[in-house]
C-alpha atoms as a PDB file:
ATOM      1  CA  UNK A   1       0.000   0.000   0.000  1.00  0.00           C
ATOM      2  CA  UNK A   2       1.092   3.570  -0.284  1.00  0.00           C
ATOM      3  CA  UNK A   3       2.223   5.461   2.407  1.00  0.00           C
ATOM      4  CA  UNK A   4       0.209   7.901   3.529  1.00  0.00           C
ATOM      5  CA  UNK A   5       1.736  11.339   4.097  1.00  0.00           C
ATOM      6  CA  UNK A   6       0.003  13.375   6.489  1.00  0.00           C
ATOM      7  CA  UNK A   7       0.397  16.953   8.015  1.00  0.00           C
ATOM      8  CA  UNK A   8       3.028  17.184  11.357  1.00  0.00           C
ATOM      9  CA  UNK A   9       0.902  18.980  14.407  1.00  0.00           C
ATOM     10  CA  UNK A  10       3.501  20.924  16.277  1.00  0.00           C
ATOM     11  CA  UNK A  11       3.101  21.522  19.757  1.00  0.00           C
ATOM     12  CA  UNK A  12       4.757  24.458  19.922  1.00  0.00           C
ATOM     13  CA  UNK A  13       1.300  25.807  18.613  1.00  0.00           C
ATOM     14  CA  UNK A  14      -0.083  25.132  22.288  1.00  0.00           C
ATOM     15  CA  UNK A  15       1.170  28.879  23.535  1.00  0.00           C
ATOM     16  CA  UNK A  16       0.587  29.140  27.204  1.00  0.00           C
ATOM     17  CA  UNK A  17      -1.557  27.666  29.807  1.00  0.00           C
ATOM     18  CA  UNK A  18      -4.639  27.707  28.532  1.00  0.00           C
ATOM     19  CA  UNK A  19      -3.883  25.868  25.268  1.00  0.00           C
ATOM     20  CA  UNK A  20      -5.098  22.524  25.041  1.00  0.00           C
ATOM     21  CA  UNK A  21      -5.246  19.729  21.751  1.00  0.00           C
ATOM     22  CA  UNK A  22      -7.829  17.011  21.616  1.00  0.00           C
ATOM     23  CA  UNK A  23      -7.047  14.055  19.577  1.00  0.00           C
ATOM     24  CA  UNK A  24      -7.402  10.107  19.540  1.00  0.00           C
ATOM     25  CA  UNK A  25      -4.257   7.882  18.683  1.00  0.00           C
ATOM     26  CA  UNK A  26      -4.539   5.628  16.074  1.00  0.00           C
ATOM     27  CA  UNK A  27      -1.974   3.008  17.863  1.00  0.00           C
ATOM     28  CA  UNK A  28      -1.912   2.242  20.930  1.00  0.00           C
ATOM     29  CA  UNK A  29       1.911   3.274  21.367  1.00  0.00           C
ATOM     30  CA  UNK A  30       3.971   5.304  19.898  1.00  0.00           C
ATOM     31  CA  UNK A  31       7.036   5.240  17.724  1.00  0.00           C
ATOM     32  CA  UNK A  32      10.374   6.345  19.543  1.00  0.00           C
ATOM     33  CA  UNK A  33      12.369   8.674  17.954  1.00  0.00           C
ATOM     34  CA  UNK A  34      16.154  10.345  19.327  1.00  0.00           C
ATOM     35  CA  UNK A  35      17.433  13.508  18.212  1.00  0.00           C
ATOM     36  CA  UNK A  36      19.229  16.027  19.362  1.00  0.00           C
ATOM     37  CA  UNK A  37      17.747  19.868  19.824  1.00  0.00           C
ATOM     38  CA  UNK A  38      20.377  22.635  18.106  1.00  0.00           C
ATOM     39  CA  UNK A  39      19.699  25.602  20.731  1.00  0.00           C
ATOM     40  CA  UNK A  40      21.932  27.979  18.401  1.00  0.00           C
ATOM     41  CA  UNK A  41      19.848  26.817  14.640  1.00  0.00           C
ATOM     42  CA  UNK A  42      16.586  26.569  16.773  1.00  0.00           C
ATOM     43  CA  UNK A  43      16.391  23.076  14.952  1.00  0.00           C
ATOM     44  CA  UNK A  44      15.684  19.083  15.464  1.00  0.00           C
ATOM     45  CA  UNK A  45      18.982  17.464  14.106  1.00  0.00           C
ATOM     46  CA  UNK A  46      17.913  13.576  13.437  1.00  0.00           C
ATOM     47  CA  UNK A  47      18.993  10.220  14.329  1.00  0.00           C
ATOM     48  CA  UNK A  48      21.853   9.171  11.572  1.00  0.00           C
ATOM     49  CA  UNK A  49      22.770  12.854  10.471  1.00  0.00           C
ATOM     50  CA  UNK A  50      26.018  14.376  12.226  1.00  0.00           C
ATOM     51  CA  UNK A  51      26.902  17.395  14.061  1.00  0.00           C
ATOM     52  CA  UNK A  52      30.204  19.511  14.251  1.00  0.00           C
ATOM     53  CA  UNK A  53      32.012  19.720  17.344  1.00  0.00           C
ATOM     54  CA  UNK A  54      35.447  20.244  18.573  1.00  0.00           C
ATOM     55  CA  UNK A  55      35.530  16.662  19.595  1.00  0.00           C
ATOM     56  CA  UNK A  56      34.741  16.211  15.791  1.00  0.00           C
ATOM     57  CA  UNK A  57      32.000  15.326  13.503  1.00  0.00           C
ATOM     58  CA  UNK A  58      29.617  13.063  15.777  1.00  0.00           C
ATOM     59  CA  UNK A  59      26.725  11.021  14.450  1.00  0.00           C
ATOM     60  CA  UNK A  60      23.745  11.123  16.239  1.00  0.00           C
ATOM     61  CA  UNK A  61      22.176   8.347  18.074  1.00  0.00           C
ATOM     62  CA  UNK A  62      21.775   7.286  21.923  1.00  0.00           C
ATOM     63  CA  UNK A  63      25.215   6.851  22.503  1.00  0.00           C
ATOM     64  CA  UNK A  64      26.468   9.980  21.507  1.00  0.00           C
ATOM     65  CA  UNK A  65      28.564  11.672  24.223  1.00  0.00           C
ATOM     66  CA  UNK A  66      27.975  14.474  24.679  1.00  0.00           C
ATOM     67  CA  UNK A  67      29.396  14.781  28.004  1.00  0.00           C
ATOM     68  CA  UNK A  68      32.920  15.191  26.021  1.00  0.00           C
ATOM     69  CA  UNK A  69      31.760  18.503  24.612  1.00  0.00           C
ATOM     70  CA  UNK A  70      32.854  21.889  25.898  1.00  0.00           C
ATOM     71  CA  UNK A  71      30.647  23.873  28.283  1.00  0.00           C
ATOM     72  CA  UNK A  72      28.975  25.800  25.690  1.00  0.00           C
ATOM     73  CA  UNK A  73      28.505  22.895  22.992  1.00  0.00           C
ATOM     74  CA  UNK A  74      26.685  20.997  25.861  1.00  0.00           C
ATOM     75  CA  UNK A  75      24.541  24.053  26.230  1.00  0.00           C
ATOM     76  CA  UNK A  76      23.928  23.999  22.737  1.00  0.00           C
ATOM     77  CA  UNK A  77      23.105  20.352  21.942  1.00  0.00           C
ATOM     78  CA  UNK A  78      20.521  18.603  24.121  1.00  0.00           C
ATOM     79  CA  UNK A  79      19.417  15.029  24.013  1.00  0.00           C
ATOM     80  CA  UNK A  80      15.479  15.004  23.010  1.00  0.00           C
ATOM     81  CA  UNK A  81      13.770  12.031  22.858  1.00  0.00           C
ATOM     82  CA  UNK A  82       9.972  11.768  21.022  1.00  0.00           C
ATOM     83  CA  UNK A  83       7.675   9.323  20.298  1.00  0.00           C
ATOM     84  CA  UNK A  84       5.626   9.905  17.313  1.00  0.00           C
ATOM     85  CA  UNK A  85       1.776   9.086  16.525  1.00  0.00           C
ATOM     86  CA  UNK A  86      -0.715   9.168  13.853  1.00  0.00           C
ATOM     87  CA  UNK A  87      -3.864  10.722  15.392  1.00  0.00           C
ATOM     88  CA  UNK A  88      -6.627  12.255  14.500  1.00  0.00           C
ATOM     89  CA  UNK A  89      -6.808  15.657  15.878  1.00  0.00           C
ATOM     90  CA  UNK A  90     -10.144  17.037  16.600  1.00  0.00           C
ATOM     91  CA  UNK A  91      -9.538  20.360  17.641  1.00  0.00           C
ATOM     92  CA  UNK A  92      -7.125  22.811  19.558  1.00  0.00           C
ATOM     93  CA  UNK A  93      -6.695  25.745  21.225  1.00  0.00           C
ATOM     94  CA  UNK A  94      -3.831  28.101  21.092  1.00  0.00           C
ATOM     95  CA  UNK A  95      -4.422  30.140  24.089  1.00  0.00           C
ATOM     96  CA  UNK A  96      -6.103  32.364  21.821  1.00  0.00           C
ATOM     97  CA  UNK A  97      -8.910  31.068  19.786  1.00  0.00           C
ATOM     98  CA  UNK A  98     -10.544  27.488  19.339  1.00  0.00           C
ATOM     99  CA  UNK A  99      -9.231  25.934  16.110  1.00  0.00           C
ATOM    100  CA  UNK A 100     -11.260  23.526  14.368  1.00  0.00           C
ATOM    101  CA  UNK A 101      -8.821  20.777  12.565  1.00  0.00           C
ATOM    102  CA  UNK A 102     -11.056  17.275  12.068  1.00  0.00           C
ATOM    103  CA  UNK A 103      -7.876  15.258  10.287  1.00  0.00           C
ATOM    104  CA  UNK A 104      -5.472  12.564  10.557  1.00  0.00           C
ATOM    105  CA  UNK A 105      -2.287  14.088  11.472  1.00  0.00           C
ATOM    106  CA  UNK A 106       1.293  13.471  12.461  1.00  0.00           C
ATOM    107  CA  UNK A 107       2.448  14.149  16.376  1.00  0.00           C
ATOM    108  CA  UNK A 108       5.804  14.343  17.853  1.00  0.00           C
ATOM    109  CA  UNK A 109       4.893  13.684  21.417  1.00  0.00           C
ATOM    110  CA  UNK A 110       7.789  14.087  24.391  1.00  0.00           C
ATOM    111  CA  UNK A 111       8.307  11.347  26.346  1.00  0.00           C
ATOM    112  CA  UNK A 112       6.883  12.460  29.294  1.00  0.00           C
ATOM    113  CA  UNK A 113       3.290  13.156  27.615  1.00  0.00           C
ATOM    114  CA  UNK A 114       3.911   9.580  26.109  1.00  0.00           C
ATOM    115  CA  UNK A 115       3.799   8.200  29.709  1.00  0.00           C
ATOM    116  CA  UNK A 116       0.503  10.453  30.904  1.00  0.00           C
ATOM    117  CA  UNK A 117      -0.758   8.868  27.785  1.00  0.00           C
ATOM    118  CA  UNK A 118       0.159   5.295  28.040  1.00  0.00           C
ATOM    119  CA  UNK A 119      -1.326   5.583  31.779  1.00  0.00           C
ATOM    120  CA  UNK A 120      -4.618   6.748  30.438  1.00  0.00           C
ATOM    121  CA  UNK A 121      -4.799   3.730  28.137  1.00  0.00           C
ATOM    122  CA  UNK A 122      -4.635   1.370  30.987  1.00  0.00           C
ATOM    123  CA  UNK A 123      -7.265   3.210  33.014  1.00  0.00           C
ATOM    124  CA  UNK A 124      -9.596   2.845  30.193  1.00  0.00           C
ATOM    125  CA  UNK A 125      -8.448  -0.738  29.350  1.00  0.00           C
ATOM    126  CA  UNK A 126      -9.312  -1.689  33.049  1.00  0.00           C
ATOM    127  CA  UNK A 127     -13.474  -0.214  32.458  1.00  0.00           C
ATOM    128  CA  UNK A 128     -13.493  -3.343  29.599  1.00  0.00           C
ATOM    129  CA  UNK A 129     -12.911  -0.360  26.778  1.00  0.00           C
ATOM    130  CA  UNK A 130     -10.916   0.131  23.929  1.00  0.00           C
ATOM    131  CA  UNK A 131      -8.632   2.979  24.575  1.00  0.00           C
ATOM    132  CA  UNK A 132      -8.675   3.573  21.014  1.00  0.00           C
ATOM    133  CA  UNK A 133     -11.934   4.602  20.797  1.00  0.00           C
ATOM    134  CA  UNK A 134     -11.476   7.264  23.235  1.00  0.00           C
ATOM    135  CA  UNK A 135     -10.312  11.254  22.805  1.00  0.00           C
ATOM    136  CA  UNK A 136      -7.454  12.645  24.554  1.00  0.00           C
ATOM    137  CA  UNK A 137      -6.912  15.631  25.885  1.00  0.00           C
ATOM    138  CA  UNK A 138      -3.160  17.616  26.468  1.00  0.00           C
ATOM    139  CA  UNK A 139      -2.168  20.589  27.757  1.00  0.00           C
ATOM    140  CA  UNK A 140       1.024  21.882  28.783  1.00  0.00           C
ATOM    141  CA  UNK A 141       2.139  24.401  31.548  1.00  0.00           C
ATOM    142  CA  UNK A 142       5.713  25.595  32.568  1.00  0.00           C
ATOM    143  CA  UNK A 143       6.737  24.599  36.033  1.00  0.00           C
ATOM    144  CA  UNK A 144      10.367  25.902  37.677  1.00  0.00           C
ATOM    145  CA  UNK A 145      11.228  26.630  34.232  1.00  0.00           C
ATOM    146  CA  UNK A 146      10.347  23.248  32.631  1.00  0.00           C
ATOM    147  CA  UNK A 147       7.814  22.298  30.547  1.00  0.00           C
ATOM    148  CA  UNK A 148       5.027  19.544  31.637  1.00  0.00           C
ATOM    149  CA  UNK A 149       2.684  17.956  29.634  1.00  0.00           C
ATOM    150  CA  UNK A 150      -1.137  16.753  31.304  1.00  0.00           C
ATOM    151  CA  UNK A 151      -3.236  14.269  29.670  1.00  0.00           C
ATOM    152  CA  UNK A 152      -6.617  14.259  30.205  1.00  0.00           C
ATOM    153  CA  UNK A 153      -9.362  11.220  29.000  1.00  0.00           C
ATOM    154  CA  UNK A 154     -11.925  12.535  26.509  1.00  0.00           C
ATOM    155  CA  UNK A 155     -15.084  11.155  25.437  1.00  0.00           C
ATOM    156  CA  UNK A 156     -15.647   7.501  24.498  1.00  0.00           C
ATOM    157  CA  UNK A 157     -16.408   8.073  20.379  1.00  0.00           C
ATOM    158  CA  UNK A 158     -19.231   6.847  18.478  1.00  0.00           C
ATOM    159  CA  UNK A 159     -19.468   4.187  16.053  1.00  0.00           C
ATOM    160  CA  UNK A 160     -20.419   6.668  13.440  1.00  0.00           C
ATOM    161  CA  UNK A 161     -17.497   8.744  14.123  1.00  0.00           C
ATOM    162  CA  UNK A 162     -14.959   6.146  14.459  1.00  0.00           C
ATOM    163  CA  UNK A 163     -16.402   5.138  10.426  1.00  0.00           C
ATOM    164  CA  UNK A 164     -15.535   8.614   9.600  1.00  0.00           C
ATOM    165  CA  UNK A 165     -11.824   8.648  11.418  1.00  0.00           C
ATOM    166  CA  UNK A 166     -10.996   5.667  10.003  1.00  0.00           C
ATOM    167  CA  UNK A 167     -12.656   6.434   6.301  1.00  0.00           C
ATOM    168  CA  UNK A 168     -14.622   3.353   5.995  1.00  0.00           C
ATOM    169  CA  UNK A 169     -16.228   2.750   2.021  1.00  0.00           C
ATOM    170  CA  UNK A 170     -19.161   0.733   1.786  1.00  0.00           C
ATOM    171  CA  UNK A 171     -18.027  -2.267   1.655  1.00  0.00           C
ATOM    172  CA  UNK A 172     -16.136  -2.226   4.432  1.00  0.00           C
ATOM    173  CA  UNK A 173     -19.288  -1.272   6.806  1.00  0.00           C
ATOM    174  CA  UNK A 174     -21.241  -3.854   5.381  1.00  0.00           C
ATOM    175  CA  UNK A 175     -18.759  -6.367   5.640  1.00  0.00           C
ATOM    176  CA  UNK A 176     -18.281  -5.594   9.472  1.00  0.00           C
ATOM    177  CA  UNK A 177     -21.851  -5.645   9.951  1.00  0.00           C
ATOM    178  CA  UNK A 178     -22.129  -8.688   8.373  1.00  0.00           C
ATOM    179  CA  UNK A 179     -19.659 -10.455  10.205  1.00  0.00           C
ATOM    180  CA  UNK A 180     -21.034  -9.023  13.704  1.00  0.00           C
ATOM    181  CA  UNK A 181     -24.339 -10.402  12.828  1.00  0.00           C
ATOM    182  CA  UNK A 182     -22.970 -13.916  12.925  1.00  0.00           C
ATOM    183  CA  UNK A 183     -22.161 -15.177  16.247  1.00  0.00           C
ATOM    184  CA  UNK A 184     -19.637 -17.763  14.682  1.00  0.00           C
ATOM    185  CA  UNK A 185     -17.708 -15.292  13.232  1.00  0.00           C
ATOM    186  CA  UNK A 186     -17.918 -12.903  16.486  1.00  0.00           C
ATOM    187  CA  UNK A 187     -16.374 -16.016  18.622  1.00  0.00           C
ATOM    188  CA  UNK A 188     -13.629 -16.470  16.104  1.00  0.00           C
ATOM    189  CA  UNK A 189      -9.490 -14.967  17.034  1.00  0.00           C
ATOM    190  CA  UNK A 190      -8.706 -11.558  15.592  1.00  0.00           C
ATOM    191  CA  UNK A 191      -6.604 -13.784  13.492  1.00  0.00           C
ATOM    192  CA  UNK A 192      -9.463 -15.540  11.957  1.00  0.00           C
ATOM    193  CA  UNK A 193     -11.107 -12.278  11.447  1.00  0.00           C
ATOM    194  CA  UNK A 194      -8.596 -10.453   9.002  1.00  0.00           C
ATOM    195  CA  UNK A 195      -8.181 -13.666   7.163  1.00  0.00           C
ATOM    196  CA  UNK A 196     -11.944 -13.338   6.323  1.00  0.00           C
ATOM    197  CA  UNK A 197     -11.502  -9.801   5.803  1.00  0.00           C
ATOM    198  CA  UNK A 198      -8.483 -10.657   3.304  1.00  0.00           C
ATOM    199  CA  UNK A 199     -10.429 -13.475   1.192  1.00  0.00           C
ATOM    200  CA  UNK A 200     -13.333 -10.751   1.264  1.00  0.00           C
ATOM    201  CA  UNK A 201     -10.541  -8.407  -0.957  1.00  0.00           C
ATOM    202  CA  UNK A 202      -9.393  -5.989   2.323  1.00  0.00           C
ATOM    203  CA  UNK A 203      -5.624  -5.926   2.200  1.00  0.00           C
ATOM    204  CA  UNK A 204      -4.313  -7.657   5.210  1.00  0.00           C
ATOM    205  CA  UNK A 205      -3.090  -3.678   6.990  1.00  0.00           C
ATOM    206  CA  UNK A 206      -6.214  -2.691   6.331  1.00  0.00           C
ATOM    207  CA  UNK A 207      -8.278  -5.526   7.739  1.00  0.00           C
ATOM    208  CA  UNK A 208      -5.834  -5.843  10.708  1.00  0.00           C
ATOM    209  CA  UNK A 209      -6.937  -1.929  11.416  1.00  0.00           C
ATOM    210  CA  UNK A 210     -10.335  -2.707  11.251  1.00  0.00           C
ATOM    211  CA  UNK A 211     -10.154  -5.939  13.445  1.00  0.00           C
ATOM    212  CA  UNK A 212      -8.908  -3.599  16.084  1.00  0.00           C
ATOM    213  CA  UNK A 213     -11.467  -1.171  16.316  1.00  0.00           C
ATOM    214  CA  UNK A 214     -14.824  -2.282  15.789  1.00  0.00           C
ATOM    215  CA  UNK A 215     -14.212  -5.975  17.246  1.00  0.00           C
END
């Protein structure tokens, strides 16, 4: 299948403490990702590409060392660790205005929202619900000069809406409605599920998305 490209959120567009971003994940963890934050180019520098230093050219990864690094190189590179997620963002707010968004889009989230999130996920997993078919909430507020990140459970979505987030044709609904109407096929593995979703022409990503969120 092609690869979808999709639009990065950044949330640097949450401004102060009032901003807030409601979205639901589309996995139910996210993708870790090391770089290293440039303070002097205001930039990400990625995992494999290479900064200059006195101690040389350095390639970054999680081993770099950048405890060998003079004073003000140290104060200039920081270790920043991300975990990315496709998710589809309902709405946010600024600090300004309420911004309506409704699309699949691309987040960086720090590690420390990644946790808040994971955490909500197993609250929700322990009421007998899918934690994908919940909204999130997350804000973020500066505390003795860091930055936190707060997340916040949203509201359980509705079949109707979770066909719209996840852009199901025809076929597709009917299919799943066909197979919930048969208690066979509701007894059957997840595993037994995509393959009937595969010899009913779904590719096998697809079905294996589908399995997940409306069995």
């Amino acid at each position: 299948m092609e690869q979808e490209k999709l639009n990065w959120f950044k949330l640097s567009e949450l401004k102060n403490e009032t901003a807030k971003m409601v979205f639901m994940p589309f996995e139910l963890e996210g993708k870790e990702r090391f770089q290293i934050w440039d303070n002097n180019g205001k930039k990400f520098i990625k995992e494999d590409e290479k900064i200059q230093t006195s101690a040389g050219e350095l390639e970054v990864n999680k081993f770099i060392a950048l405890k060998k690094l003079t004073t003000d190189e140290q104060a200039r590179f920081r270790r920043s660790l991300q975990f990315l997620r496709k998710a589809y963002v309902f709405r946010y707010n600024d600090g300004t205005e309420e911004i309506l968004t409704d699309n699949s889009m691309m987040l960086g989230i720090p590690k420390t929202a990644e946790i808040g999130l994971l955490g909500v996920m197993e609250t929700v997993k322990t009421m007998k619900k899918n934690p994908l078919h919940f909204s999130y909430m997350i804000s973020r507020v500066i505390q003795d000069g860091f930055m936190k990140y707060f997340i916040h459970l949203g509201e359980e979505q509705p079949i109707d809406m979770l066909e719209k987030i996840y852009d199901l044709n025809d076929k597709e609904k009917a299919l799943i409605k066909s197979m919930k109407e048969k208690e066979d096929v509701i007894n059957e593995s997840s595993e037994n599920k995509i393959k009937i979703m595969v010899s009913n022409d779904i590719h096998e990503y697809r079905a294996q998305i589908l399995v997940s969120i409306f069995f």
